[in-house]
C-alpha atoms as a PDB file:
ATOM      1  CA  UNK A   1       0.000   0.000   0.000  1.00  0.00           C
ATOM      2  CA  UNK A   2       1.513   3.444  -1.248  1.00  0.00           C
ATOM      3  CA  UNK A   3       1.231   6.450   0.744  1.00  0.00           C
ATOM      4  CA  UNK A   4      -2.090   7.429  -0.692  1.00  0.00           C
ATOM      5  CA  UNK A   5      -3.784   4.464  -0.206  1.00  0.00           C
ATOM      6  CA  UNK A   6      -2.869   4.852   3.553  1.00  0.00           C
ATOM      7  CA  UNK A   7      -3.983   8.630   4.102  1.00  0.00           C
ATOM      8  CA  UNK A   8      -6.919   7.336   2.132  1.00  0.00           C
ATOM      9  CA  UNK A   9      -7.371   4.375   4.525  1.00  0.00           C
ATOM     10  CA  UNK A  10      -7.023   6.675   7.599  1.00  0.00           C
ATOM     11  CA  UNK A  11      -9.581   9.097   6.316  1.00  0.00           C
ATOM     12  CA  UNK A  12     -12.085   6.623   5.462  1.00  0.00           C
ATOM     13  CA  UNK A  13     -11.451   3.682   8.164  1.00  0.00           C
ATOM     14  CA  UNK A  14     -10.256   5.100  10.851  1.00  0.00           C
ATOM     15  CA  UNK A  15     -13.554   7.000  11.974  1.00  0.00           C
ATOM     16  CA  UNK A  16     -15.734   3.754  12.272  1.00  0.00           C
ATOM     17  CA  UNK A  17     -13.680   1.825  14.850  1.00  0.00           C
ATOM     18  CA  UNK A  18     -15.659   3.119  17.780  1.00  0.00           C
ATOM     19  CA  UNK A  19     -18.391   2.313  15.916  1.00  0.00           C
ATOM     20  CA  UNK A  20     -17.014  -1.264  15.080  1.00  0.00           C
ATOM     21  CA  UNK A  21     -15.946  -1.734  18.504  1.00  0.00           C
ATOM     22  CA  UNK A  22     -19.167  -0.991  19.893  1.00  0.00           C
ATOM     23  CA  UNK A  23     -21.008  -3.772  17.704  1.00  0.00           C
ATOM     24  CA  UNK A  24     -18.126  -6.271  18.605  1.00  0.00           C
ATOM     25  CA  UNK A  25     -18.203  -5.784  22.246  1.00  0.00           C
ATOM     26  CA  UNK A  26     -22.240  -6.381  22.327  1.00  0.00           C
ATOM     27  CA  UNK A  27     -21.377  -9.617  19.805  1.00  0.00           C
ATOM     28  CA  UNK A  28     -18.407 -10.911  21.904  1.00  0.00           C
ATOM     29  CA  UNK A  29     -19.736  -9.955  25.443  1.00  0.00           C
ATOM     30  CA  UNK A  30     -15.893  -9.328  26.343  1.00  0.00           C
ATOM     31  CA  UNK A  31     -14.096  -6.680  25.483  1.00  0.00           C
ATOM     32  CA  UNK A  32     -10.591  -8.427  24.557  1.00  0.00           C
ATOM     33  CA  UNK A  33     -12.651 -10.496  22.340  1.00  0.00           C
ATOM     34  CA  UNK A  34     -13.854  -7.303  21.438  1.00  0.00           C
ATOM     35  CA  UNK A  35     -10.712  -6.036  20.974  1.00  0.00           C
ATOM     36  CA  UNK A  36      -9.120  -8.876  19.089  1.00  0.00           C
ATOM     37  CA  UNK A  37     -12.279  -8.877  16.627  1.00  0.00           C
ATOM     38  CA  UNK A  38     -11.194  -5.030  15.816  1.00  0.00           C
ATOM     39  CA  UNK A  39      -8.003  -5.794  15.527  1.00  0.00           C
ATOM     40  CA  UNK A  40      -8.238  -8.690  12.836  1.00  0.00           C
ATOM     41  CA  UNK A  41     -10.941  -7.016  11.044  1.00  0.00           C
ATOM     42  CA  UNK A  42      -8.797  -3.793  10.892  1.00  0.00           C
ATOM     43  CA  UNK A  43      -5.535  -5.682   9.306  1.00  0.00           C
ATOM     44  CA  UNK A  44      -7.973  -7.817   6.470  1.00  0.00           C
ATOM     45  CA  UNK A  45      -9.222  -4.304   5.719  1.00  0.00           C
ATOM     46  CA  UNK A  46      -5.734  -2.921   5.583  1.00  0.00           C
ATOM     47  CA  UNK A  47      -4.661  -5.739   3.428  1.00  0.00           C
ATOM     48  CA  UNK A  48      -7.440  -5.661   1.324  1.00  0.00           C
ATOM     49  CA  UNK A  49      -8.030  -1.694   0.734  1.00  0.00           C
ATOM     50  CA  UNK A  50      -7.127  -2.068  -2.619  1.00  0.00           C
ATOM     51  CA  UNK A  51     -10.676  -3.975  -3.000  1.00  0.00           C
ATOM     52  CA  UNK A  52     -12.273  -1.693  -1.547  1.00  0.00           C
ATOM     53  CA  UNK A  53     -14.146   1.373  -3.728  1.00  0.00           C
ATOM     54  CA  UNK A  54     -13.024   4.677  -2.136  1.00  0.00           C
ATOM     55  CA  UNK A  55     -15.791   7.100  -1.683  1.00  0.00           C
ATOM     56  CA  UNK A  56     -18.543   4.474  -1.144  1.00  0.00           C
ATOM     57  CA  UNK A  57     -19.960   3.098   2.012  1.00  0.00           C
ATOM     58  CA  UNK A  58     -16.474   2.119   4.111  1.00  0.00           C
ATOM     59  CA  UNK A  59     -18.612   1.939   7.568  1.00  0.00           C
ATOM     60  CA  UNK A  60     -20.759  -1.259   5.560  1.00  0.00           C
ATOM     61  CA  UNK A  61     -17.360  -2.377   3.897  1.00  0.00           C
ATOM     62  CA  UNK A  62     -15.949  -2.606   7.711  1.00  0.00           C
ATOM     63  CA  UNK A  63     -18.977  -3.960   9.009  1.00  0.00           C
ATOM     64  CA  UNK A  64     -18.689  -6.897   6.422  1.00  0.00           C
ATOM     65  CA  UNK A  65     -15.499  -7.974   7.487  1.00  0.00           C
ATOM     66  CA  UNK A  66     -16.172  -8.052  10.791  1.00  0.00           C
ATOM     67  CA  UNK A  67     -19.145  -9.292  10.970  1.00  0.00           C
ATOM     68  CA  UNK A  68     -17.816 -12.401   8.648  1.00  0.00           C
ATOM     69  CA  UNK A  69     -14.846 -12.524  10.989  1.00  0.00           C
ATOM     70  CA  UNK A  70     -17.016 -12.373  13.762  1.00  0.00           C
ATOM     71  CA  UNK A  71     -19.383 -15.589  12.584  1.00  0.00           C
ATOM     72  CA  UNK A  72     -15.923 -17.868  11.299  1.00  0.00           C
ATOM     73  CA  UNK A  73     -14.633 -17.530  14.662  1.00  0.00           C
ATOM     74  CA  UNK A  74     -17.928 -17.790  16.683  1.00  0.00           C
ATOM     75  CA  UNK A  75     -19.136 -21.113  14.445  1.00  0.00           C
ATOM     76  CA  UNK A  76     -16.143 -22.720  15.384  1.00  0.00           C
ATOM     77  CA  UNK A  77     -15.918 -21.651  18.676  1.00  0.00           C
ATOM     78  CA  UNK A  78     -19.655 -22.452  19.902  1.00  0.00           C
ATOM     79  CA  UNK A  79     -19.900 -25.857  21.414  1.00  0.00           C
ATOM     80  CA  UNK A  80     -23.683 -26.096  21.332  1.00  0.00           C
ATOM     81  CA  UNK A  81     -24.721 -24.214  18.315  1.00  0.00           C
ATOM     82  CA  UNK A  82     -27.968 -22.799  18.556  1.00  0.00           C
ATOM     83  CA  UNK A  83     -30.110 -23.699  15.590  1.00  0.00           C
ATOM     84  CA  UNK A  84     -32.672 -20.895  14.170  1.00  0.00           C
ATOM     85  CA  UNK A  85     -36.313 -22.246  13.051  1.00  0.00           C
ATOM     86  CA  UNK A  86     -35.926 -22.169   9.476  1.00  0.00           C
ATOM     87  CA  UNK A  87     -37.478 -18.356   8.510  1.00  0.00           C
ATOM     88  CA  UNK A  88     -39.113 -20.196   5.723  1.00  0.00           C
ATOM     89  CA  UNK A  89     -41.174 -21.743   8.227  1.00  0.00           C
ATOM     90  CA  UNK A  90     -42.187 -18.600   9.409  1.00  0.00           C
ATOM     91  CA  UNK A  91     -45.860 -17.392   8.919  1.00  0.00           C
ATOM     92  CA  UNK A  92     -46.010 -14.642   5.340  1.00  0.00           C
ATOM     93  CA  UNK A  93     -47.742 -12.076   7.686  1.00  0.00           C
ATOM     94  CA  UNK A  94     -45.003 -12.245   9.753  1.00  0.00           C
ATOM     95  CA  UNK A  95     -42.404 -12.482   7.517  1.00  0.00           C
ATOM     96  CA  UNK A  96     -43.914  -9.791   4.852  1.00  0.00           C
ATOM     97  CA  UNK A  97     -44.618  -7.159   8.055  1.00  0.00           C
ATOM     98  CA  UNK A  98     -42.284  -4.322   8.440  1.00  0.00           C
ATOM     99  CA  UNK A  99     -40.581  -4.526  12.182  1.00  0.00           C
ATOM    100  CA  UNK A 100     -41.347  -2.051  14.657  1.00  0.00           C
ATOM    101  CA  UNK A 101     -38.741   1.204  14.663  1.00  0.00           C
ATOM    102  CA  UNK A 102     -37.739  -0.074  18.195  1.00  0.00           C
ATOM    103  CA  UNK A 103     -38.670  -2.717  20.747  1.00  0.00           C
ATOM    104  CA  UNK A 104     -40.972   0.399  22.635  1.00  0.00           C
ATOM    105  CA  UNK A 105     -41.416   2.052  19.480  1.00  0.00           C
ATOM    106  CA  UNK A 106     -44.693   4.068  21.234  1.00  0.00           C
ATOM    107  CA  UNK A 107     -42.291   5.041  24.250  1.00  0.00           C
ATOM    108  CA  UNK A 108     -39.574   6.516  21.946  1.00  0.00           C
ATOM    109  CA  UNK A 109     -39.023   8.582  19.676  1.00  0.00           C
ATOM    110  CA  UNK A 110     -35.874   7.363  18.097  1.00  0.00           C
ATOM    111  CA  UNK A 111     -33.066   4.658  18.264  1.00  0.00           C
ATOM    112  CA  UNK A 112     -30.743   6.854  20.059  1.00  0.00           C
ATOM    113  CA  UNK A 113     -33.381   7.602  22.452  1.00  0.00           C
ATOM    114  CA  UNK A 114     -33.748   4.295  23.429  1.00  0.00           C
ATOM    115  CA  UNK A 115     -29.978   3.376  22.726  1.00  0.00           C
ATOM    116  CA  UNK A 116     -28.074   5.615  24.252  1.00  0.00           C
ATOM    117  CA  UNK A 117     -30.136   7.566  26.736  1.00  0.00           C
ATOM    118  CA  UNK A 118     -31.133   4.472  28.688  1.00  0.00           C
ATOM    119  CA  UNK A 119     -28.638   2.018  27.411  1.00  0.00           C
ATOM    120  CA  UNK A 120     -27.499   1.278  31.282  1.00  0.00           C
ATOM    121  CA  UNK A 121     -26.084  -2.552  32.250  1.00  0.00           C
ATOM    122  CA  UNK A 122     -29.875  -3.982  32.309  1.00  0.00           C
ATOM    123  CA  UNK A 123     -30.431  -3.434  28.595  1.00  0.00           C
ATOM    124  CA  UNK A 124     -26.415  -4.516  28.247  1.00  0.00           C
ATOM    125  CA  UNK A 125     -27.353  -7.415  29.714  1.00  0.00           C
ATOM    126  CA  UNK A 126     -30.932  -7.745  27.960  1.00  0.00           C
ATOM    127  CA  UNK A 127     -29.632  -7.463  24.285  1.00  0.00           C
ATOM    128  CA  UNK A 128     -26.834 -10.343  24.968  1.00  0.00           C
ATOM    129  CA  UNK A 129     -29.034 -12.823  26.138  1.00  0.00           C
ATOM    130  CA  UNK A 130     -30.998 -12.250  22.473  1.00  0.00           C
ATOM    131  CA  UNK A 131     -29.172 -15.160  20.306  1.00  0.00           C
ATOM    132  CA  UNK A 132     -26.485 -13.959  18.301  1.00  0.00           C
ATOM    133  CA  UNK A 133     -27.763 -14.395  14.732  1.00  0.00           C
ATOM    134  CA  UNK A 134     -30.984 -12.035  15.731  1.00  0.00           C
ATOM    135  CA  UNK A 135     -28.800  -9.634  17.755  1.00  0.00           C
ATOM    136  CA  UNK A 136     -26.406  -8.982  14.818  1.00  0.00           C
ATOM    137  CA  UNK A 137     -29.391  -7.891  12.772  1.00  0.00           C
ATOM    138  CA  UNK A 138     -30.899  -5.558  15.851  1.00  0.00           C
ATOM    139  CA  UNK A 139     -27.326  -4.343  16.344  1.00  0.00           C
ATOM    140  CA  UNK A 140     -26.686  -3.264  12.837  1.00  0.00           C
ATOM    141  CA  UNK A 141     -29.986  -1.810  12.144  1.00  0.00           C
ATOM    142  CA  UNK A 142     -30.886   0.007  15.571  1.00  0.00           C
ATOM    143  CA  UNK A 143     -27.276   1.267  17.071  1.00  0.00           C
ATOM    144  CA  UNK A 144     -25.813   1.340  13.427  1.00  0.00           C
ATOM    145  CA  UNK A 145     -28.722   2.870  11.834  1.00  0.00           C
ATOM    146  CA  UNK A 146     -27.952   0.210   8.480  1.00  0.00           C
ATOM    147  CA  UNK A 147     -30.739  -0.254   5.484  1.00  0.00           C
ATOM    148  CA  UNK A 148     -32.403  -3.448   5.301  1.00  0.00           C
ATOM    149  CA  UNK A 149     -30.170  -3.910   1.925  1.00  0.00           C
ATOM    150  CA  UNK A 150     -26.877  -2.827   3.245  1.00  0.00           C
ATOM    151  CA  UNK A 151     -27.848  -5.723   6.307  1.00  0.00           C
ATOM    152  CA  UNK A 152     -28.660  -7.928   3.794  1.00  0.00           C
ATOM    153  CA  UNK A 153     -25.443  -7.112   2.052  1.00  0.00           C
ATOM    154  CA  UNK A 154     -23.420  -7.335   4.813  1.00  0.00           C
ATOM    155  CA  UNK A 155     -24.875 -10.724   6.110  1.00  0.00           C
ATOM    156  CA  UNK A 156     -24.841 -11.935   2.813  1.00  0.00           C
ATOM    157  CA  UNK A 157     -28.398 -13.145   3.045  1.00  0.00           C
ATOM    158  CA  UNK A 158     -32.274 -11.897   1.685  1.00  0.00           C
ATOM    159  CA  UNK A 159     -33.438  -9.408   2.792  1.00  0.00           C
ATOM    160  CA  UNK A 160     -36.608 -10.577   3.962  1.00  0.00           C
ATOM    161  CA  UNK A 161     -34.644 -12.749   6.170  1.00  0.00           C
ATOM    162  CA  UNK A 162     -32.898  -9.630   8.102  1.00  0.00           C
ATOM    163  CA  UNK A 163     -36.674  -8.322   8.266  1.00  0.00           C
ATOM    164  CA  UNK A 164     -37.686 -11.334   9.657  1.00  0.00           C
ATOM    165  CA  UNK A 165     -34.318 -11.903  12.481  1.00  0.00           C
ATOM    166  CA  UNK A 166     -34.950  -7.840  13.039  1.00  0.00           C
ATOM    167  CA  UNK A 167     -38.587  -8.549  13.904  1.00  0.00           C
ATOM    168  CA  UNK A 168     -37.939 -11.262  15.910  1.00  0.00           C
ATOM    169  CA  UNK A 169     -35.167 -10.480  17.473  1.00  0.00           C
ATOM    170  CA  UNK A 170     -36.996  -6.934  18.459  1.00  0.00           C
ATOM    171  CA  UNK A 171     -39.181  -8.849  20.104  1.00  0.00           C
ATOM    172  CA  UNK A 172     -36.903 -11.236  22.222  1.00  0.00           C
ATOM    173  CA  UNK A 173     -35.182  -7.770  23.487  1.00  0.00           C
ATOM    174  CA  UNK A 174     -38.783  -6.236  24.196  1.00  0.00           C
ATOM    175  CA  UNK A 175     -39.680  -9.377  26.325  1.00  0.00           C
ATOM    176  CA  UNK A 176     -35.961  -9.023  27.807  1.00  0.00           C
ATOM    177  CA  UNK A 177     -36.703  -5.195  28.578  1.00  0.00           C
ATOM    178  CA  UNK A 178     -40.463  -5.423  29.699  1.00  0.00           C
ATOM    179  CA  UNK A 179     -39.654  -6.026  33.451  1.00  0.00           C
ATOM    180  CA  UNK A 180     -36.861  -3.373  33.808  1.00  0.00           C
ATOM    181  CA  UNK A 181     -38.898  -0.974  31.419  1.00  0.00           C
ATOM    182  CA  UNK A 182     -42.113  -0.839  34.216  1.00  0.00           C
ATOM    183  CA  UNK A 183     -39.372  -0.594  37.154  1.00  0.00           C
ATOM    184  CA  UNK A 184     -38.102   2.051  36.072  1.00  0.00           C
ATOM    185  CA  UNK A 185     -41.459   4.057  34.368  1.00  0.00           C
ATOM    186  CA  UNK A 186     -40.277   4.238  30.782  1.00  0.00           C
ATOM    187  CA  UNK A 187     -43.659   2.150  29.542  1.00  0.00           C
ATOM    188  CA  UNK A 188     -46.773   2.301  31.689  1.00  0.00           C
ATOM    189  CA  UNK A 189     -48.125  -0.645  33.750  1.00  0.00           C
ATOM    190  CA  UNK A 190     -51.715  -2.279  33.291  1.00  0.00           C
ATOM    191  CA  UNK A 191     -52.653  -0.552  36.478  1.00  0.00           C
ATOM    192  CA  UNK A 192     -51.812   3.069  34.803  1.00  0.00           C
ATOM    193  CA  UNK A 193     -53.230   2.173  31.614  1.00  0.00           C
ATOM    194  CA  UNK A 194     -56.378   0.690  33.208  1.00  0.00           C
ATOM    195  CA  UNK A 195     -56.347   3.724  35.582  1.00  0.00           C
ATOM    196  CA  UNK A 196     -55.703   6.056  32.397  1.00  0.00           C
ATOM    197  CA  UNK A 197     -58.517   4.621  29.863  1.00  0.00           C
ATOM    198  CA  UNK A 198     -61.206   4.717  33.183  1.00  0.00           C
ATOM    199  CA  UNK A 199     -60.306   8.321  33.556  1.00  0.00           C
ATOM    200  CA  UNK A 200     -61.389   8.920  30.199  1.00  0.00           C
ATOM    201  CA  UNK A 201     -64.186   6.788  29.316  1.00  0.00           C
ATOM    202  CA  UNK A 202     -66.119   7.752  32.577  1.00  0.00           C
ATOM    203  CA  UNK A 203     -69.061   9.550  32.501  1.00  0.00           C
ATOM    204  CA  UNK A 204     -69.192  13.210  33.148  1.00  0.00           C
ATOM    205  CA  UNK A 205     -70.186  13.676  36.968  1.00  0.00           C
ATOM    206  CA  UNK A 206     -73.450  16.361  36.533  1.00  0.00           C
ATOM    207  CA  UNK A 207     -73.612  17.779  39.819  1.00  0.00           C
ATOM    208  CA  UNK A 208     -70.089  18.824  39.404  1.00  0.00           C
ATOM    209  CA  UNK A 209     -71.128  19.989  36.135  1.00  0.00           C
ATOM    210  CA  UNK A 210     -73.900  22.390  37.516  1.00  0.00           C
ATOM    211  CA  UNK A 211     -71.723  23.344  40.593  1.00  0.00           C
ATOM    212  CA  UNK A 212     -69.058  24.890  38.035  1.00  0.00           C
ATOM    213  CA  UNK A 213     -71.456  26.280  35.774  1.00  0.00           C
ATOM    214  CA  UNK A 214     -73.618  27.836  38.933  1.00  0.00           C
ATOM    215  CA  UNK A 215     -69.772  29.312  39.931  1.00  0.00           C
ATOM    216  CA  UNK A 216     -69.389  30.996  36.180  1.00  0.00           C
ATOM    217  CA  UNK A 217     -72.782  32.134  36.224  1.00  0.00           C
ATOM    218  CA  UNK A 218     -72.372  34.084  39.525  1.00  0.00           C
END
């Protein structure tokens, strides 16, 4: 690699490692995993630059390699592999619908709401016990912010199965999150929503009604 291809590789690499490293802690659960994941995927992209189209997406380039990294060591690693139900199998509705924007998509407003504003040890720990295949897909589409197509591109599958994993795997970290969510009043609990729809549905009281308007009329 010449001099420009370097400066060229620092200017276009270099500003998605905290970016990768994030994504490869939550994947690894340890950070000198973590850290050795970066660090491999780093040198193949280094090695490989030449491959690489400069001026197109680098952060999905980067994300490729890792992520391809990250499954070569992890299926050889894992002594009990855990099997996905075929999505095939999976019912069209559920396969064809478009996932929810985020696991409490009517208690936030965005990804980075939900992400990073409340992203404390209990959601930490919530998102790694989501199997790894359907918390790649969450990862890359709700911290990374990645298309549907650039998932599927850099999973190398359809894209109707990353809309089917994100789905899915949404709803694994919603269940995960449902308990600490009430505890800590970021969704409302039956009680408050029962309490909430009584308040409105209830009949108007009418001697209150003539006590106000016998106030406003004197």
């Amino acid at each position: 690699m010449d001099a420009k291809e370097r400066l060229a590789f620092e200017q276009e690499a270099i500003p998605h490692l905290d970016a990768l490293y994030g994504t490869a802690l939550r994947l690894t659960k340890s950070e000198s995993d973590a850290e050795d994941l970066i660090q491999e995927t780093m040198l193949k992209a280094y090695r490989y630059f030449d491959k690489y189209e400069q001026g197109t997406n680098c952060k999905a380039w980067l994300f490729k390699i890792m992520t391809n990294t990250f499954i070569n060591r992890y299926r050889k690693q894992q002594k009990r592999r855990e099997y996905l139900v075929d999505d095939d199998f999976r019912p069209l509705q559920e396969r064809a619908e478009a996932p929810e924007l985020t696991p409490f998509h009517e208690s936030f407003d965005t990804e980075e709401h939900l992400y990073f504003k409340m992203f404390g040890d209990e959601v930490k720990r919530a998102l790694e016990q989501v199997p790894v295949d359907f918390r790649m897909v969450v990862l890359l589409a709700d911290l990374q912010d990645f298309a549907y197509k650039e998932i599927a591109e850099i999973m190398d599958c359809p894209i109707g199965t990353v809309m089917s994993r994100l789905y899915r795997g949404r709803r694994m970290l919603q269940a995960q999150l449902k308990e600490y969510a009430l505890k800590n009043g970021y969704i409302p609990s039956q009680d408050e929503e029962e309490e909430a729809t009584e308040a409105t549905d209830a009949p108007a009281d009418l001697n209150a009604y003539r006590e106000r308007k016998a106030a406003q009329a004197s």
